[in-house]
N, C-alpha and C. Protein backbone atom coordinates (compact mmCIF):
# COMPACT_ATOMS: atom_id res chain seq x y z
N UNK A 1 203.84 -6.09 -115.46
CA UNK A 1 203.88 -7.51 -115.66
C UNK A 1 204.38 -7.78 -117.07
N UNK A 2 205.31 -8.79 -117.11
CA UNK A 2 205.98 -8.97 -118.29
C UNK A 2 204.92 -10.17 -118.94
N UNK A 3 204.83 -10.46 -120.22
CA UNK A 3 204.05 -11.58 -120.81
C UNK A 3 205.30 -12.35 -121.47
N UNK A 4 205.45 -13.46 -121.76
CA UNK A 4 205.99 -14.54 -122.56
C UNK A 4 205.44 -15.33 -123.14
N UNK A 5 205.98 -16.12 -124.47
CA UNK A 5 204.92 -17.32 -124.45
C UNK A 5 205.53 -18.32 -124.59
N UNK A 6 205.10 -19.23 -123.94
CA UNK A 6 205.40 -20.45 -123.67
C UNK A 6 206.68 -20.86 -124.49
N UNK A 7 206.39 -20.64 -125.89
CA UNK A 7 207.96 -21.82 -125.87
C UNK A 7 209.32 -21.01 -126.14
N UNK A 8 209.17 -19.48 -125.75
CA UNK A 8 210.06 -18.47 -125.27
C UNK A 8 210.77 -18.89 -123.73
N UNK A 9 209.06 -19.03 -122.85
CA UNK A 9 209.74 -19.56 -121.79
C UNK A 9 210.61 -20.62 -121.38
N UNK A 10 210.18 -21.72 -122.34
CA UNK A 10 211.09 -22.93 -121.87
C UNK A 10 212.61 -22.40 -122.17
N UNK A 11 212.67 -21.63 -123.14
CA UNK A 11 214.52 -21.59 -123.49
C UNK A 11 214.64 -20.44 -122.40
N UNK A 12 214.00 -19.40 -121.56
CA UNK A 12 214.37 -18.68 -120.61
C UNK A 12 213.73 -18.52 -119.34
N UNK A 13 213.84 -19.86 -119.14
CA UNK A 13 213.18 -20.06 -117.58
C UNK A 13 214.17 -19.66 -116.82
N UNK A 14 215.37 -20.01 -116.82
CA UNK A 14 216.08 -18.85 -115.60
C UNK A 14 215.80 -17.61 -115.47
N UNK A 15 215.55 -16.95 -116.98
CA UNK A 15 215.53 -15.31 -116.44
C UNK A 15 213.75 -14.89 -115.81
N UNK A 16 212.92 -15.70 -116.18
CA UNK A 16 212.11 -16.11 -115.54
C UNK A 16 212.01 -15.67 -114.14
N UNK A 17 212.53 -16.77 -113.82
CA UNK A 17 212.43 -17.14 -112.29
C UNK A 17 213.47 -16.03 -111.66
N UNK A 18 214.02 -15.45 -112.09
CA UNK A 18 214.84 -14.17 -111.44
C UNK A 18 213.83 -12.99 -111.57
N UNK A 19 213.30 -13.14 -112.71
CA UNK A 19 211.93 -11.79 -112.60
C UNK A 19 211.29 -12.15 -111.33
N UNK A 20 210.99 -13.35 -111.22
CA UNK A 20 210.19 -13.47 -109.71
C UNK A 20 210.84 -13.91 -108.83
N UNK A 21 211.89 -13.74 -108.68
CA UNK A 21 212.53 -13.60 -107.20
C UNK A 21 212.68 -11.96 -106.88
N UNK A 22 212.45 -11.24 -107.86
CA UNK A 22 212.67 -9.48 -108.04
C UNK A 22 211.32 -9.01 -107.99
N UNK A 23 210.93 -10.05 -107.40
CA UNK A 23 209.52 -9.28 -107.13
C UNK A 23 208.10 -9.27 -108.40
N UNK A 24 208.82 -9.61 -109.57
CA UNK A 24 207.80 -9.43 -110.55
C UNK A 24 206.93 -10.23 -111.13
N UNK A 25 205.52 -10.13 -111.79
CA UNK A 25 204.89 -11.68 -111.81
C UNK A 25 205.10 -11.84 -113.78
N UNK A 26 204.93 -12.85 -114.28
CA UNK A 26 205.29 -13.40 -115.58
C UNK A 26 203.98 -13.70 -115.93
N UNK A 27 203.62 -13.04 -116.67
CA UNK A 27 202.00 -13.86 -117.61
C UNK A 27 202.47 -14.66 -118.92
N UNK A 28 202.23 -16.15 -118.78
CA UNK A 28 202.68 -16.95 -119.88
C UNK A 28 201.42 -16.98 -120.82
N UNK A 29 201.47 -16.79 -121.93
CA UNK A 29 201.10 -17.10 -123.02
C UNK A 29 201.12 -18.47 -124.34
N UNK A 30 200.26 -18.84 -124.40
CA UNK A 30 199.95 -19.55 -125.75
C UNK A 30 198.92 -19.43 -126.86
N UNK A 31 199.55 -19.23 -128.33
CA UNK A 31 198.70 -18.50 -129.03
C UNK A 31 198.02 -17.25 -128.62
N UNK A 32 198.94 -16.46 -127.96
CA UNK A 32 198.48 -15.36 -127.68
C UNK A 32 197.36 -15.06 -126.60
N UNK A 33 196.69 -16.32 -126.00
CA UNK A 33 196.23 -16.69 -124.88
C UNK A 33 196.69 -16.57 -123.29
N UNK A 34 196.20 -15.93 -122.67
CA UNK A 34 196.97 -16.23 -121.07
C UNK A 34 196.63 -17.56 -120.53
N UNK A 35 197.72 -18.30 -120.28
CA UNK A 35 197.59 -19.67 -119.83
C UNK A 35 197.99 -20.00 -118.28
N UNK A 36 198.86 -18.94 -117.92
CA UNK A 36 199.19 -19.02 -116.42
C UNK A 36 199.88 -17.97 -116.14
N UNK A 37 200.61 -17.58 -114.92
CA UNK A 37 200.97 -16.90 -114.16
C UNK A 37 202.47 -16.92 -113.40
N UNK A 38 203.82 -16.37 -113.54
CA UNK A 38 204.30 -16.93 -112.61
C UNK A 38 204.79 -15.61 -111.61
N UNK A 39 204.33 -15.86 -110.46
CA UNK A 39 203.83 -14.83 -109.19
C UNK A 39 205.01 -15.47 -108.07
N UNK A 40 205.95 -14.56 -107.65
CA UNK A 40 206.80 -14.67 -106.36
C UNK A 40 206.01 -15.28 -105.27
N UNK A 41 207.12 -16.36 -104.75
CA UNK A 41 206.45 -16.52 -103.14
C UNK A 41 206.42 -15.92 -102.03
N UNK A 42 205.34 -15.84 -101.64
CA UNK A 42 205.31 -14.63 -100.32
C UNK A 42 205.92 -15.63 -98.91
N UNK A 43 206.94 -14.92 -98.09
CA UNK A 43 207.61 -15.73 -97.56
C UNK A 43 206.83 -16.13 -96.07
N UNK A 44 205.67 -15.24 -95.81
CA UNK A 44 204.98 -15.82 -95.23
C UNK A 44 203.96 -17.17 -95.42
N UNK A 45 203.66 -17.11 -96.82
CA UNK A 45 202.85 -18.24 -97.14
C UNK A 45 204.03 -19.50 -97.30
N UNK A 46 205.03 -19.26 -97.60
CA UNK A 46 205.92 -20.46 -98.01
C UNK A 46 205.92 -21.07 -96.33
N UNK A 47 206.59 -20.06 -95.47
CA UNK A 47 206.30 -21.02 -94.04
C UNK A 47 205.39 -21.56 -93.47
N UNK A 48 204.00 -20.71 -93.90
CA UNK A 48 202.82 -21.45 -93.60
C UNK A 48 202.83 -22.82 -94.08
N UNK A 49 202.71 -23.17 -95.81
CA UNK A 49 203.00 -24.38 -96.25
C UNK A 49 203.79 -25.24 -95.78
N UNK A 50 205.13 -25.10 -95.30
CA UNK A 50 206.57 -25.88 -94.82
C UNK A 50 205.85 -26.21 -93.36
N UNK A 51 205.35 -25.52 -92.64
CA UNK A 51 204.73 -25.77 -91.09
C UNK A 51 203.43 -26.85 -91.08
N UNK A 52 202.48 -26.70 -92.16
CA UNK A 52 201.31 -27.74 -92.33
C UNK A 52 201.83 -29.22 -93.01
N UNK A 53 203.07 -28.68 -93.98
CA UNK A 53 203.74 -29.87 -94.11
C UNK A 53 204.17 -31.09 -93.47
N UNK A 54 204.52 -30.07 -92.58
CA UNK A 54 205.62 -30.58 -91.36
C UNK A 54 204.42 -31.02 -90.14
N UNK A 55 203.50 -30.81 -90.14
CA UNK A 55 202.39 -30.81 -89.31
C UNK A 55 201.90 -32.20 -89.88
N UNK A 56 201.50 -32.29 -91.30
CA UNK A 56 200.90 -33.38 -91.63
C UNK A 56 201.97 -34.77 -91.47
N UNK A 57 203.32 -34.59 -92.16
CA UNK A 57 203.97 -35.79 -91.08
C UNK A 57 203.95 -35.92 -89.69
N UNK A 58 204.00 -35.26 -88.93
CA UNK A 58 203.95 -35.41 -87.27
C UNK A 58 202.28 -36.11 -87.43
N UNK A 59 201.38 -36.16 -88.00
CA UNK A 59 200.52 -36.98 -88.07
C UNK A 59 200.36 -38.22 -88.30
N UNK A 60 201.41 -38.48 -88.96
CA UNK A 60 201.82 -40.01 -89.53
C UNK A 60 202.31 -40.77 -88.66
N UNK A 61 203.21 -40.08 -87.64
CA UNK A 61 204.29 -40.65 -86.59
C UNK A 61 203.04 -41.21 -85.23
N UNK A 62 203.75 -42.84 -85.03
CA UNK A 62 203.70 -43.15 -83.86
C UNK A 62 203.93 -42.23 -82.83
N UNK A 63 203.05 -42.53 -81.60
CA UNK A 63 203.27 -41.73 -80.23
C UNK A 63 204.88 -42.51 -79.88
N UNK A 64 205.51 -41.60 -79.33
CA UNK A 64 206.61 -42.10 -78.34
C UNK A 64 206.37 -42.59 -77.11
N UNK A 65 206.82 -44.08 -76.81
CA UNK A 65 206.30 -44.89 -76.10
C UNK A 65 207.29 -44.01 -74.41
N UNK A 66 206.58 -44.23 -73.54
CA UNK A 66 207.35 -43.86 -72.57
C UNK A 66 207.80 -45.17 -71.31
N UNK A 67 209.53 -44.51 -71.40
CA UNK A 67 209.89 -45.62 -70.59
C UNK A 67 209.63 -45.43 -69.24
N UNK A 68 209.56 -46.72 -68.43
CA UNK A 68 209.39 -46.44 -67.24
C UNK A 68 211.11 -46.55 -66.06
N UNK A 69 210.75 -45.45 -65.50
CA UNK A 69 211.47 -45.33 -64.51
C UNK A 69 212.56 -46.30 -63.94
N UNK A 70 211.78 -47.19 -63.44
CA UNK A 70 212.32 -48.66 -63.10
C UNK A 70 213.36 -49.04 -63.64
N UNK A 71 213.06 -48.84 -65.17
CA UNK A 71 214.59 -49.48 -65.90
C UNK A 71 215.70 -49.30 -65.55
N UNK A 72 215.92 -47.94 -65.47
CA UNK A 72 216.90 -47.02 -65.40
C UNK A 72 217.63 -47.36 -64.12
């Protein structure tokens, strides 16, 4: 795990975020403090999220009214 600190990271947040697309996690630092983490997404959890997402709008939505026959 690589460490940074914070205002290293702001001027190299791209190379950043390529450490964790490569798999690797980033321990950010301030004052020599660990302040956070930045950890790859596991591509199973990302679909989980995108699916409950997508779940919680289909909650929002009106039923689809059904037409009747007749019309037609």
């Amino acid at each position: 795990m690589q460490t940074y600190a914070v205002e290293s990271a702001n001027v190299n947040l791209s190379v950043l975020l390529t450490l964790a697309e490569k798999g690797e996690e980033v321990l950010l630092t301030k004052k020599n403090r660990p302040i956070a983490k930045l950890v790859p997404v596991d591509d199973d959890e990302a679909y989980r999220r995108e699916a409950q997402e997508f779940m919680g709008f289909l909650k929002g939505m009106r039923p689809f009214e059904r037409e009747d026959d007749d019309r037609i």
